[in-house]
C-alpha atoms as a PDB file:
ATOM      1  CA  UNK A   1       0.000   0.000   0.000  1.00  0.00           C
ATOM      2  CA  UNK A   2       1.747   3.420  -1.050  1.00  0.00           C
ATOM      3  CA  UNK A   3       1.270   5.808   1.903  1.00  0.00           C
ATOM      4  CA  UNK A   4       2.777   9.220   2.805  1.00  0.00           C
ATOM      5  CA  UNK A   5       3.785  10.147   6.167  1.00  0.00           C
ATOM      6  CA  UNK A   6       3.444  13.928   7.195  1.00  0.00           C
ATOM      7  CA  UNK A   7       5.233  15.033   9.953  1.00  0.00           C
ATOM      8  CA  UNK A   8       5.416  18.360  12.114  1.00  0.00           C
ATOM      9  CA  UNK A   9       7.898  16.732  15.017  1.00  0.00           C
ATOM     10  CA  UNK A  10       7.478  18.528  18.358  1.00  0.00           C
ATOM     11  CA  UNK A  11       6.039  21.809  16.828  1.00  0.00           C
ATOM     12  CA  UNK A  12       2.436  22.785  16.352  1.00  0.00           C
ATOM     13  CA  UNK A  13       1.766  23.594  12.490  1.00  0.00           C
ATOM     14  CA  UNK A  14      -2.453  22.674  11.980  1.00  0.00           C
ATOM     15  CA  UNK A  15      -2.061  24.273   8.853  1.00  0.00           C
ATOM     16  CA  UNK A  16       0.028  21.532   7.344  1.00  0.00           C
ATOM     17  CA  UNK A  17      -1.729  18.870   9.280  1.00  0.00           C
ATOM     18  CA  UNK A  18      -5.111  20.427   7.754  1.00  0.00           C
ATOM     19  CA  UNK A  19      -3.804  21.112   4.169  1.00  0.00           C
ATOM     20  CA  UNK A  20      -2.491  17.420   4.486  1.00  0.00           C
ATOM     21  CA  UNK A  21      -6.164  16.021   5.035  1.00  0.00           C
ATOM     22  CA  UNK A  22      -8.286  18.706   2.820  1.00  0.00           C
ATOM     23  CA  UNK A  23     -10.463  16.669   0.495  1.00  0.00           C
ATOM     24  CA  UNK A  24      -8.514  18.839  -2.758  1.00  0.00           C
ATOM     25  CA  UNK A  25      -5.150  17.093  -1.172  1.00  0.00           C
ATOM     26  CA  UNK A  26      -6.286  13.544  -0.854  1.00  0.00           C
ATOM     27  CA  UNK A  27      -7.931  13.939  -4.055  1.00  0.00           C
ATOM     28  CA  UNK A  28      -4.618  15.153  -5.683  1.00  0.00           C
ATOM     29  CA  UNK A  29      -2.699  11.839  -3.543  1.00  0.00           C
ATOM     30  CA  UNK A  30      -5.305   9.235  -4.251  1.00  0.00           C
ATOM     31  CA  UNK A  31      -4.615  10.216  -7.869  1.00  0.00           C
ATOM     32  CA  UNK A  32      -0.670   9.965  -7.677  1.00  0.00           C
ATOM     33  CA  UNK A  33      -1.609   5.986  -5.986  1.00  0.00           C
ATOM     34  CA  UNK A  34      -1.430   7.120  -2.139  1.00  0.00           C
ATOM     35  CA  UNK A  35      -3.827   5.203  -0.510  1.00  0.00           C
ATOM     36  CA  UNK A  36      -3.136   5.939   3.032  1.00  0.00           C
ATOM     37  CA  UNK A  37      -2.254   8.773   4.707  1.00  0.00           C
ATOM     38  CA  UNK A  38      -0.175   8.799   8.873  1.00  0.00           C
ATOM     39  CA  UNK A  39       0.105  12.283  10.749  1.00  0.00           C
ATOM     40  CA  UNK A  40       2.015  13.240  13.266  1.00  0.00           C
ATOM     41  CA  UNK A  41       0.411  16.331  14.825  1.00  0.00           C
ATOM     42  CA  UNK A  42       2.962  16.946  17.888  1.00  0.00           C
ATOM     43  CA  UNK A  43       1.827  19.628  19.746  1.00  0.00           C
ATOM     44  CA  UNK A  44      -0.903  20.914  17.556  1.00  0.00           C
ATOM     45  CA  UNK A  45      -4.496  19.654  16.936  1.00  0.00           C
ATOM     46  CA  UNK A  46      -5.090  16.346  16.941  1.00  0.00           C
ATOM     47  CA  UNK A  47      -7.426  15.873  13.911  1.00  0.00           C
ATOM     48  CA  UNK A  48     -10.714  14.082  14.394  1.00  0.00           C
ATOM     49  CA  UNK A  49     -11.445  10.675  12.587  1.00  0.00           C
ATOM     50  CA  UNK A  50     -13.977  11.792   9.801  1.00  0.00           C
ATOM     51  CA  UNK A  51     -15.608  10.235   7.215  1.00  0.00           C
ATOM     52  CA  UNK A  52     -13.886   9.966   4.174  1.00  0.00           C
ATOM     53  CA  UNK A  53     -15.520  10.485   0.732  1.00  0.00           C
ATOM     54  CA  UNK A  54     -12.968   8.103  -0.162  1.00  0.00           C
ATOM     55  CA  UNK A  55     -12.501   4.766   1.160  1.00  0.00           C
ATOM     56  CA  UNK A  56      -9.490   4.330  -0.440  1.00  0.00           C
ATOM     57  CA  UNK A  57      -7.354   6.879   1.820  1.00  0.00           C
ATOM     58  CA  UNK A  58      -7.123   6.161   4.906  1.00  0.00           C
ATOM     59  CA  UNK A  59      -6.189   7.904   7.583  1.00  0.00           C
ATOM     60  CA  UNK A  60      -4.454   7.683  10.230  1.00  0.00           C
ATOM     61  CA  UNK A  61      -3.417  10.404  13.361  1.00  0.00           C
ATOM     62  CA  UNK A  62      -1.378  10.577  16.012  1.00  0.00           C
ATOM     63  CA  UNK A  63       0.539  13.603  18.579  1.00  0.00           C
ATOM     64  CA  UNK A  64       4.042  11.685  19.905  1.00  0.00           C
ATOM     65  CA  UNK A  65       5.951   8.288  19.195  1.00  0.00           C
ATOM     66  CA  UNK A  66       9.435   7.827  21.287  1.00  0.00           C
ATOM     67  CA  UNK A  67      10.842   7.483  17.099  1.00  0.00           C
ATOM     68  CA  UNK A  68       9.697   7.770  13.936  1.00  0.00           C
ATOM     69  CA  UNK A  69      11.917   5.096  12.792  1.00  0.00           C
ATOM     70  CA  UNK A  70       9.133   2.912  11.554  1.00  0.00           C
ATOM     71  CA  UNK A  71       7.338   5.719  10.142  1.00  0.00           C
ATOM     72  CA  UNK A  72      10.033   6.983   8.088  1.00  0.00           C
ATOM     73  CA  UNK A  73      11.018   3.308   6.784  1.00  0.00           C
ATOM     74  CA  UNK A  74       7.652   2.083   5.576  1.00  0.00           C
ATOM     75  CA  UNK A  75       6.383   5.628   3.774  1.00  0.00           C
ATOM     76  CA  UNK A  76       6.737   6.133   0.484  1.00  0.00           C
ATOM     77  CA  UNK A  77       6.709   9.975   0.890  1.00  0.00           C
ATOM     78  CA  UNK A  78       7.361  12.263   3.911  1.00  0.00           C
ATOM     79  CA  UNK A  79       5.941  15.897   3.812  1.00  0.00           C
ATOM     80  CA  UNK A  80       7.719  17.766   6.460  1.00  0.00           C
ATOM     81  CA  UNK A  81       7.617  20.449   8.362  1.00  0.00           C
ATOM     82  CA  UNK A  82      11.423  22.412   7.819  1.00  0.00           C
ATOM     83  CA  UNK A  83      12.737  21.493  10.590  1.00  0.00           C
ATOM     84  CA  UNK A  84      16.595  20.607  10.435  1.00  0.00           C
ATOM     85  CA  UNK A  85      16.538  17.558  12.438  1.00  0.00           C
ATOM     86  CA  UNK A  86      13.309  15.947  10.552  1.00  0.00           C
ATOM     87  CA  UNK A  87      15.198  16.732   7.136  1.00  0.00           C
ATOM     88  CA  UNK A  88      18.161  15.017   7.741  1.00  0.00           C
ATOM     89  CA  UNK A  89      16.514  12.113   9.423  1.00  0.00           C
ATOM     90  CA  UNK A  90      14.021  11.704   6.309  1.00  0.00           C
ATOM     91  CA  UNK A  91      17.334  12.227   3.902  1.00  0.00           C
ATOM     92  CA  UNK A  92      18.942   9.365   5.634  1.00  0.00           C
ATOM     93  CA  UNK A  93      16.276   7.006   5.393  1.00  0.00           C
ATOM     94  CA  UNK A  94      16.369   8.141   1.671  1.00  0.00           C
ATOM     95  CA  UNK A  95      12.600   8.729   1.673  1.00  0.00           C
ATOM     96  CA  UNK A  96      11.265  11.422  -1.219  1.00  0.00           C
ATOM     97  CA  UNK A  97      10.746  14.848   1.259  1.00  0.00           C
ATOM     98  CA  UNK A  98       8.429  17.876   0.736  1.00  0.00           C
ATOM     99  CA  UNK A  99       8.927  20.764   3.476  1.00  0.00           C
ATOM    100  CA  UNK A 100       6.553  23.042   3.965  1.00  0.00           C
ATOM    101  CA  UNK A 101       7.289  26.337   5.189  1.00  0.00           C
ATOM    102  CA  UNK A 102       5.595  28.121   8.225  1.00  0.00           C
ATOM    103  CA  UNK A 103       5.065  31.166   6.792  1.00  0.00           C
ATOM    104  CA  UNK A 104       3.947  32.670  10.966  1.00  0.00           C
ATOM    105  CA  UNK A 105       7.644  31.601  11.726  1.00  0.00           C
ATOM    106  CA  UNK A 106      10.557  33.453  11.168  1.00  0.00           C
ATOM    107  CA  UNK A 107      13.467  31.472  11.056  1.00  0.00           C
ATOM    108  CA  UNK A 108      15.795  29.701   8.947  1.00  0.00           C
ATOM    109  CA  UNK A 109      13.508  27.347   7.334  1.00  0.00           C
ATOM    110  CA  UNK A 110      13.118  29.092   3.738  1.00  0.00           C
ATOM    111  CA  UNK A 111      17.038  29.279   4.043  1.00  0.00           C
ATOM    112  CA  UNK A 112      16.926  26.093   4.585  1.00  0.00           C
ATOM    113  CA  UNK A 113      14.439  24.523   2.079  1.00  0.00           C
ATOM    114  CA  UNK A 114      16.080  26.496  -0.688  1.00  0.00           C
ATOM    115  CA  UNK A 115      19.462  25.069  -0.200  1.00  0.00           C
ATOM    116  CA  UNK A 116      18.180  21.963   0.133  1.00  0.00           C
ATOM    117  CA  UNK A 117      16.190  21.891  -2.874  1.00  0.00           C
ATOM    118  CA  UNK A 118      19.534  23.711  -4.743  1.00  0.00           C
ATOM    119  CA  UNK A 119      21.120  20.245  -3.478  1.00  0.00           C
ATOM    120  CA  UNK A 120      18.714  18.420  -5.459  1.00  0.00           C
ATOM    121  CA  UNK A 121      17.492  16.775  -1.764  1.00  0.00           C
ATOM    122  CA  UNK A 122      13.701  18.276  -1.707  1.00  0.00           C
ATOM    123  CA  UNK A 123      10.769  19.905  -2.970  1.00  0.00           C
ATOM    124  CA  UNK A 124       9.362  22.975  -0.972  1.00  0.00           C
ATOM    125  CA  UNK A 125       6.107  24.659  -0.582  1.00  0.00           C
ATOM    126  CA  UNK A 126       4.132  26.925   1.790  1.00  0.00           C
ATOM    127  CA  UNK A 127       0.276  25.589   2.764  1.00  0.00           C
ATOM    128  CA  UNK A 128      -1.077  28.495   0.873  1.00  0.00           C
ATOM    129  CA  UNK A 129       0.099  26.696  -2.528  1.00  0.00           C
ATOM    130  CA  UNK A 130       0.030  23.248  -0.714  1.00  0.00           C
ATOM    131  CA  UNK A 131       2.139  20.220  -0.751  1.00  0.00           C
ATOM    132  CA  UNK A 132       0.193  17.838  -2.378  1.00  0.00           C
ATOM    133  CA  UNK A 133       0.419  20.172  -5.528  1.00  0.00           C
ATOM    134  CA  UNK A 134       3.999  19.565  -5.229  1.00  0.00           C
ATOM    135  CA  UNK A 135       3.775  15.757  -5.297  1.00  0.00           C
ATOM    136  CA  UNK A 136       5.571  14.345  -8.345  1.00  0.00           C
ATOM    137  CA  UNK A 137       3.417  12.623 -10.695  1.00  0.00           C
ATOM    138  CA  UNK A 138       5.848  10.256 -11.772  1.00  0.00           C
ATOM    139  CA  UNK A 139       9.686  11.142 -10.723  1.00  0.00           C
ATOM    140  CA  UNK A 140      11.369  11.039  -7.989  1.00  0.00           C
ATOM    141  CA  UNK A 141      12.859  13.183  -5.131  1.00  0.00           C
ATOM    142  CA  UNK A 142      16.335  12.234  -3.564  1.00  0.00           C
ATOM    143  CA  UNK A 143      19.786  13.393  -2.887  1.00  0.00           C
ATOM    144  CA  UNK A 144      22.011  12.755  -5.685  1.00  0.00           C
END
């Protein structure tokens, strides 16, 4: 089952989470052969179980795990908060990454996302234009 993994580590960022699980973002996965969907909210909003308009994607939530280990090994795509330490740990597990950009922060992480997308490692987005428009139909996203 191909399944993407969104992550947002030990921040709060229910934009991503809700971008992640807006019906125009399964939609766009579903199409691209995602059929299930794991979120890790962290300190955020836990998002309610709702009914899906598509039994295909399913959906699973949850706040903490002591790792992400298994998460990260059995995805077939992580979208990311831009966080340093959830980039490099999604790198090495050579998993196809999306960040996404907290546009209410202001840090390094559009410094960050831009070099790593120069270094051919990710894709990058904001929620406004949303990840799952960034999803590859067909190619690819590693480190070369």
């Amino acid at each position: 089952m191909k399944s993407m993994f969104v992550t947002v580590s030990t921040t709060s960022f229910d934009e991503l989470i809700a971008a992640a699980r807006s019906p125009p973002a399964l939609q766009a996965l579903q199409s691209r052969g995602y059929q299930k969907l794991v979120l890790q909210a962290g300190w955020g909003s836990l998002p309610q179980p709702q009914p899906s308009s598509s039994p295909a994607a399913a959906v699973e939530a949850f706040r903490f795990k002591d790792s992400l280990a298994e998460e990260l090994q059995s995805t077939d795509l992580v979208i990311s908060h831009t966080g340093a330490g959830s980039c490099l740990e999604t790198l090495e597990n050579e998993k196809p990454l999306i960040v996404v950009i907290n546009d209410k922060l202001m840090n390094h992480q559009l410094e960050l996302a831009k070099q790593l997308h120069r270094d051919g490692c990710v894709l990058y987005c904001n929620c406004r234009y949303g990840a799952a428009g960034a999803v590859p139909a067909g190619g690819d996203i590693f480190c070369e």
